[in-house]
PDB file of N, CA and C in Angstrom:
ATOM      1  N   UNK A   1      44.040 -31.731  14.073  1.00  0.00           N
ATOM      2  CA  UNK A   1      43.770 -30.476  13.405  1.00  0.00           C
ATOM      3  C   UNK A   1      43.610 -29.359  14.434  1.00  0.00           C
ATOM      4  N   UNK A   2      42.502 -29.741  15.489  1.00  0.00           N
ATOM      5  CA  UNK A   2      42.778 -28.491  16.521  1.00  0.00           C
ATOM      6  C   UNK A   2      43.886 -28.517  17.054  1.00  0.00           C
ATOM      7  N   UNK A   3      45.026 -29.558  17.483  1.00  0.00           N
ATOM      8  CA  UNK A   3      46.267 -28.999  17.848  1.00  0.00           C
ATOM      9  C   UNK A   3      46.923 -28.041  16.966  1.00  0.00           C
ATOM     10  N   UNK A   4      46.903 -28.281  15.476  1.00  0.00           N
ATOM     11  CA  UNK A   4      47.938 -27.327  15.149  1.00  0.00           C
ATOM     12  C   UNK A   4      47.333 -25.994  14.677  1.00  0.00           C
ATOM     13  N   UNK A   5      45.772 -26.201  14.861  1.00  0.00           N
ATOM     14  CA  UNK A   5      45.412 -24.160  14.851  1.00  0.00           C
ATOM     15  C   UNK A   5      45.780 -24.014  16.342  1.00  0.00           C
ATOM     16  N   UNK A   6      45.784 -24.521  17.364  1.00  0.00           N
ATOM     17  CA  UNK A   6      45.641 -24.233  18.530  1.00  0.00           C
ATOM     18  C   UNK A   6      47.796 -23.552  18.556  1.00  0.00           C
ATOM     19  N   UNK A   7      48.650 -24.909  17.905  1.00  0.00           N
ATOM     20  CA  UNK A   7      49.926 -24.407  18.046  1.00  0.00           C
ATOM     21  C   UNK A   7      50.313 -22.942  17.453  1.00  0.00           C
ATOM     22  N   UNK A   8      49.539 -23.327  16.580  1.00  0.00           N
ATOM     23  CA  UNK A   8      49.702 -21.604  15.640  1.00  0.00           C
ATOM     24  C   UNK A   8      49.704 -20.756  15.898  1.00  0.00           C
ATOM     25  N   UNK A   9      47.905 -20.386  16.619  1.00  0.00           N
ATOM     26  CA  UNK A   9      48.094 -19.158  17.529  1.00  0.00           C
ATOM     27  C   UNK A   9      49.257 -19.199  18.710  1.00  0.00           C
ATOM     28  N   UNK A  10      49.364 -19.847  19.874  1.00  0.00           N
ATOM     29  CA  UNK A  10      50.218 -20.030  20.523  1.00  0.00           C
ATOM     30  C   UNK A  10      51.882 -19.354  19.764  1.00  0.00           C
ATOM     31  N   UNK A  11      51.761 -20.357  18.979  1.00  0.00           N
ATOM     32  CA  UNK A  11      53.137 -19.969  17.869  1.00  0.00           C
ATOM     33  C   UNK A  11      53.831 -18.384  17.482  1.00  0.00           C
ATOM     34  N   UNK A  12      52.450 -17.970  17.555  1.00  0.00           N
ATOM     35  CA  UNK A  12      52.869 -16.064  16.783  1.00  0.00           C
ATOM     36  C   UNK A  12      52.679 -15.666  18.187  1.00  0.00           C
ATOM     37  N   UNK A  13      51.927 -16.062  19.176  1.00  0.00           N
ATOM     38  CA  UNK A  13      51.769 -15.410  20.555  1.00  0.00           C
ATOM     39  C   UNK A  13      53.736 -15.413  21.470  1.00  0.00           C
ATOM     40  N   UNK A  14      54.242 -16.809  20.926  1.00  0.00           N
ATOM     41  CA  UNK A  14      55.606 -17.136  21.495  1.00  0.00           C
ATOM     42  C   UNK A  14      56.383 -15.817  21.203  1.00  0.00           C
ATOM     43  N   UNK A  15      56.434 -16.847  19.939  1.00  0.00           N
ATOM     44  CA  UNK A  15      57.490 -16.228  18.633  1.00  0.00           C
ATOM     45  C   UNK A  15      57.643 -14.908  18.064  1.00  0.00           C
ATOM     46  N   UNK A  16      56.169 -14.514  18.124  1.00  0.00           N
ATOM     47  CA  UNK A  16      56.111 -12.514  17.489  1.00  0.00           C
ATOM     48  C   UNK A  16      55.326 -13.268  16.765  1.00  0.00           C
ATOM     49  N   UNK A  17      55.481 -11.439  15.765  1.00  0.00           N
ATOM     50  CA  UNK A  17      55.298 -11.302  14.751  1.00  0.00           C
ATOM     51  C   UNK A  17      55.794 -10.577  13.442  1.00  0.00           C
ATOM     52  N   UNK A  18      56.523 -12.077  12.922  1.00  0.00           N
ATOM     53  CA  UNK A  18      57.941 -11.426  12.224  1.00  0.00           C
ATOM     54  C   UNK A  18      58.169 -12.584  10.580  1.00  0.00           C
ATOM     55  N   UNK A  19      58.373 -12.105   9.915  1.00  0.00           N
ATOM     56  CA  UNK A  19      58.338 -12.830   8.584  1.00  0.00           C
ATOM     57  C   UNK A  19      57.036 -12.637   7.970  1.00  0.00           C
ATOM     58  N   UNK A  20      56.665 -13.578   6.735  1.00  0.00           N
ATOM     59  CA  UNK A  20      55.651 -13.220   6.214  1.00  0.00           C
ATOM     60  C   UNK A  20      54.476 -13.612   6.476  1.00  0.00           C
ATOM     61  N   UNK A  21      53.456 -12.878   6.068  1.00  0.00           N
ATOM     62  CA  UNK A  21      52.432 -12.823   6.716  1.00  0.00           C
ATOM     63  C   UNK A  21      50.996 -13.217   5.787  1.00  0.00           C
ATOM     64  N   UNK A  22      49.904 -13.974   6.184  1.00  0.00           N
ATOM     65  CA  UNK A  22      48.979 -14.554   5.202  1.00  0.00           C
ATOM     66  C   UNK A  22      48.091 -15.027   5.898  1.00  0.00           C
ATOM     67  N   UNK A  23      46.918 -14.305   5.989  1.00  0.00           N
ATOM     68  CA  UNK A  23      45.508 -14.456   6.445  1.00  0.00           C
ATOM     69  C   UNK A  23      45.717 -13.506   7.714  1.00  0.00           C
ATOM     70  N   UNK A  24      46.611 -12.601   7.793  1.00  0.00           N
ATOM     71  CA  UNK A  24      46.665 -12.240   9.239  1.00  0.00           C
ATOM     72  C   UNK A  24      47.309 -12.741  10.487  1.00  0.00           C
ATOM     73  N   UNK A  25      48.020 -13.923   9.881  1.00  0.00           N
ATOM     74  CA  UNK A  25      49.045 -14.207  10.916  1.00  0.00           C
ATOM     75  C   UNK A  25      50.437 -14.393  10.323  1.00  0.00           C
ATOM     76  N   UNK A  26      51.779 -14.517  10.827  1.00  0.00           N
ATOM     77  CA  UNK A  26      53.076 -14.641  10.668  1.00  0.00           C
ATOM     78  C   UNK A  26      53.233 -16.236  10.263  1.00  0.00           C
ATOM     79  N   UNK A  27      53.655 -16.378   9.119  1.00  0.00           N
ATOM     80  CA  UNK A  27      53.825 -18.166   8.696  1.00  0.00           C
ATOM     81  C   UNK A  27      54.871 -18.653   9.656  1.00  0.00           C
ATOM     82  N   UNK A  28      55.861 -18.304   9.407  1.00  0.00           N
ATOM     83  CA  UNK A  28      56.944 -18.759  10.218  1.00  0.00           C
ATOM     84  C   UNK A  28      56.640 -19.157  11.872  1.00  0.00           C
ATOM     85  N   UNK A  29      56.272 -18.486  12.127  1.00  0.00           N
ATOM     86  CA  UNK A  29      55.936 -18.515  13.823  1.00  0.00           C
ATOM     87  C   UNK A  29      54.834 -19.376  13.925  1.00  0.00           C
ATOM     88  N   UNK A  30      53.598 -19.599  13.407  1.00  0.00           N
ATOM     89  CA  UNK A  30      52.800 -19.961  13.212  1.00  0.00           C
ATOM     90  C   UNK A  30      53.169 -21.713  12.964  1.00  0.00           C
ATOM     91  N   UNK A  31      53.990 -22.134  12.134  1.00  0.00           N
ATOM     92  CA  UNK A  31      54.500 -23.019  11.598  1.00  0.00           C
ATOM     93  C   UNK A  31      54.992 -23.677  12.603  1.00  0.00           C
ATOM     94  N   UNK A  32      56.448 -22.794  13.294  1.00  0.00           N
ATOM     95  CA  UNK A  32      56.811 -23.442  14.726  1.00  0.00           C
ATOM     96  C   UNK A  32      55.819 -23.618  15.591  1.00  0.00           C
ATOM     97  N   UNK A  33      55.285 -22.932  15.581  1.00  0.00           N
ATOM     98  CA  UNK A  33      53.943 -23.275  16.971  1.00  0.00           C
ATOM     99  C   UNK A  33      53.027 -24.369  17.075  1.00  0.00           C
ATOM    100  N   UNK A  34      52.513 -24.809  15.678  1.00  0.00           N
ATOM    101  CA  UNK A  34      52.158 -25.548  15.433  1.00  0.00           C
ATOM    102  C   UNK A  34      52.257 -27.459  15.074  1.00  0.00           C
ATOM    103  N   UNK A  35      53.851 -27.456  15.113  1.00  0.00           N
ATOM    104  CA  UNK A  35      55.055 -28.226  14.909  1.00  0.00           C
ATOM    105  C   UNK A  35      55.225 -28.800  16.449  1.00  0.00           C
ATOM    106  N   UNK A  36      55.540 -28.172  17.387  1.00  0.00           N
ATOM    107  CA  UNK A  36      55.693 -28.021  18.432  1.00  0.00           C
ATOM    108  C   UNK A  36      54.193 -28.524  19.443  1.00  0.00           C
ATOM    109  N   UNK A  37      53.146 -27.887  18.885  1.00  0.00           N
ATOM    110  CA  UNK A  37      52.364 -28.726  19.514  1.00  0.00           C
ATOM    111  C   UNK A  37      51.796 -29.915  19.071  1.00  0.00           C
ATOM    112  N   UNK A  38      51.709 -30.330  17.633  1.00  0.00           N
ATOM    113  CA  UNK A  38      51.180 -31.160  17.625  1.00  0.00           C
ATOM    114  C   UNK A  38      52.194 -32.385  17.775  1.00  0.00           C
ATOM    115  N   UNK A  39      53.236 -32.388  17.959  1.00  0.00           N
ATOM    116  CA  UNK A  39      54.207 -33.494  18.465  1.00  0.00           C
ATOM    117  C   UNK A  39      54.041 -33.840  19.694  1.00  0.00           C
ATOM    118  N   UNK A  40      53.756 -32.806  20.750  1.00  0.00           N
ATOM    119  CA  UNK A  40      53.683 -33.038  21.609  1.00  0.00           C
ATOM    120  C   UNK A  40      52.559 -33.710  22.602  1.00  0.00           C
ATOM    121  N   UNK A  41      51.054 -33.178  21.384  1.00  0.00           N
ATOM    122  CA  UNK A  41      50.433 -34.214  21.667  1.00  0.00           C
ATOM    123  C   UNK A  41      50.122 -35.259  21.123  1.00  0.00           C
ATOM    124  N   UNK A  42      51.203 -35.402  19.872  1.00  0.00           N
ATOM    125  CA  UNK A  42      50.887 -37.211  19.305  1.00  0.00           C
ATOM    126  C   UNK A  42      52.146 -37.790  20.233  1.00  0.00           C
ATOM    127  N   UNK A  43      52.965 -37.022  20.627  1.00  0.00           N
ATOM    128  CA  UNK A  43      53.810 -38.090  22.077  1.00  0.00           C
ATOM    129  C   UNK A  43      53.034 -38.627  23.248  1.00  0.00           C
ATOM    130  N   UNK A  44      52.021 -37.338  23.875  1.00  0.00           N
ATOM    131  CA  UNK A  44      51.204 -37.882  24.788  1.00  0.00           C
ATOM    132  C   UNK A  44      49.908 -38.768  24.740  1.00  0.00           C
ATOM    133  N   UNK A  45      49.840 -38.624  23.202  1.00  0.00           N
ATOM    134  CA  UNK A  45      48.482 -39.927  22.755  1.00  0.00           C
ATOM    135  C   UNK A  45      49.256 -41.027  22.614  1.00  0.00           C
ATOM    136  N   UNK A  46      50.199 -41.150  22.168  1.00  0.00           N
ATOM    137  CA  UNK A  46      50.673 -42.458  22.150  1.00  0.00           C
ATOM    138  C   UNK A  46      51.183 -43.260  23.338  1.00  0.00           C
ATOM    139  N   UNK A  47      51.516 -42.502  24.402  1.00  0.00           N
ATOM    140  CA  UNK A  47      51.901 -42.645  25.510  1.00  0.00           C
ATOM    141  C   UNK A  47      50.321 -43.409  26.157  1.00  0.00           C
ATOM    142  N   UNK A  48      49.248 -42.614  26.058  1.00  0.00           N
ATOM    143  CA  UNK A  48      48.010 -42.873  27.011  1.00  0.00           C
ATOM    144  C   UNK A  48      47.657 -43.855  26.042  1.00  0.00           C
ATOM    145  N   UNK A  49      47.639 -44.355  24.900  1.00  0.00           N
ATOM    146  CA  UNK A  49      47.078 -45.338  23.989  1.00  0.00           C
ATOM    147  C   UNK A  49      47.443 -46.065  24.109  1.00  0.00           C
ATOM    148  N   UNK A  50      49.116 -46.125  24.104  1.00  0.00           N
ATOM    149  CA  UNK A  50      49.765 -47.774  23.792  1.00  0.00           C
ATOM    150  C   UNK A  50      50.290 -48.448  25.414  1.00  0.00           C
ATOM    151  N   UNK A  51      49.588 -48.693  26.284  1.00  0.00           N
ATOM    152  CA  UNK A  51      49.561 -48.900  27.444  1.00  0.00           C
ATOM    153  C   UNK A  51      49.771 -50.735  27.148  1.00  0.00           C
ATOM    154  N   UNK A  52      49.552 -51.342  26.053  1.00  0.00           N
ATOM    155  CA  UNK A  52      49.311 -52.366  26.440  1.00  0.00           C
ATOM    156  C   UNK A  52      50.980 -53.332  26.611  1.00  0.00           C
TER     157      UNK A  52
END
């Protein structure tokens, strides 16, 4: 869950701020940003987890 508020902001910080908009931030961008990070850290948890 904190990865993908964390991708979000990140996301509209990348991406802009462009498409529609709801609570004060850009969905679209927000969406990618969030997509983007949290893959990236369920790649690196699984990586440090499944060691065995």
């Amino acid at each position: 869950m904190v990865a993908g508020l964390a991708g979000s902001a990140l996301g509209q910080a990348l991406f802009g701020n462009w498409g529609w908009h709801l609570g004060g931030m850009a969905v679209i961008p927000a969406l990618l940003g969030a997509i983007i990070v949290v893959a990236v850290v369920a790649f690196i948890m699984t990586k440090v987890f499944n060691k065995a």
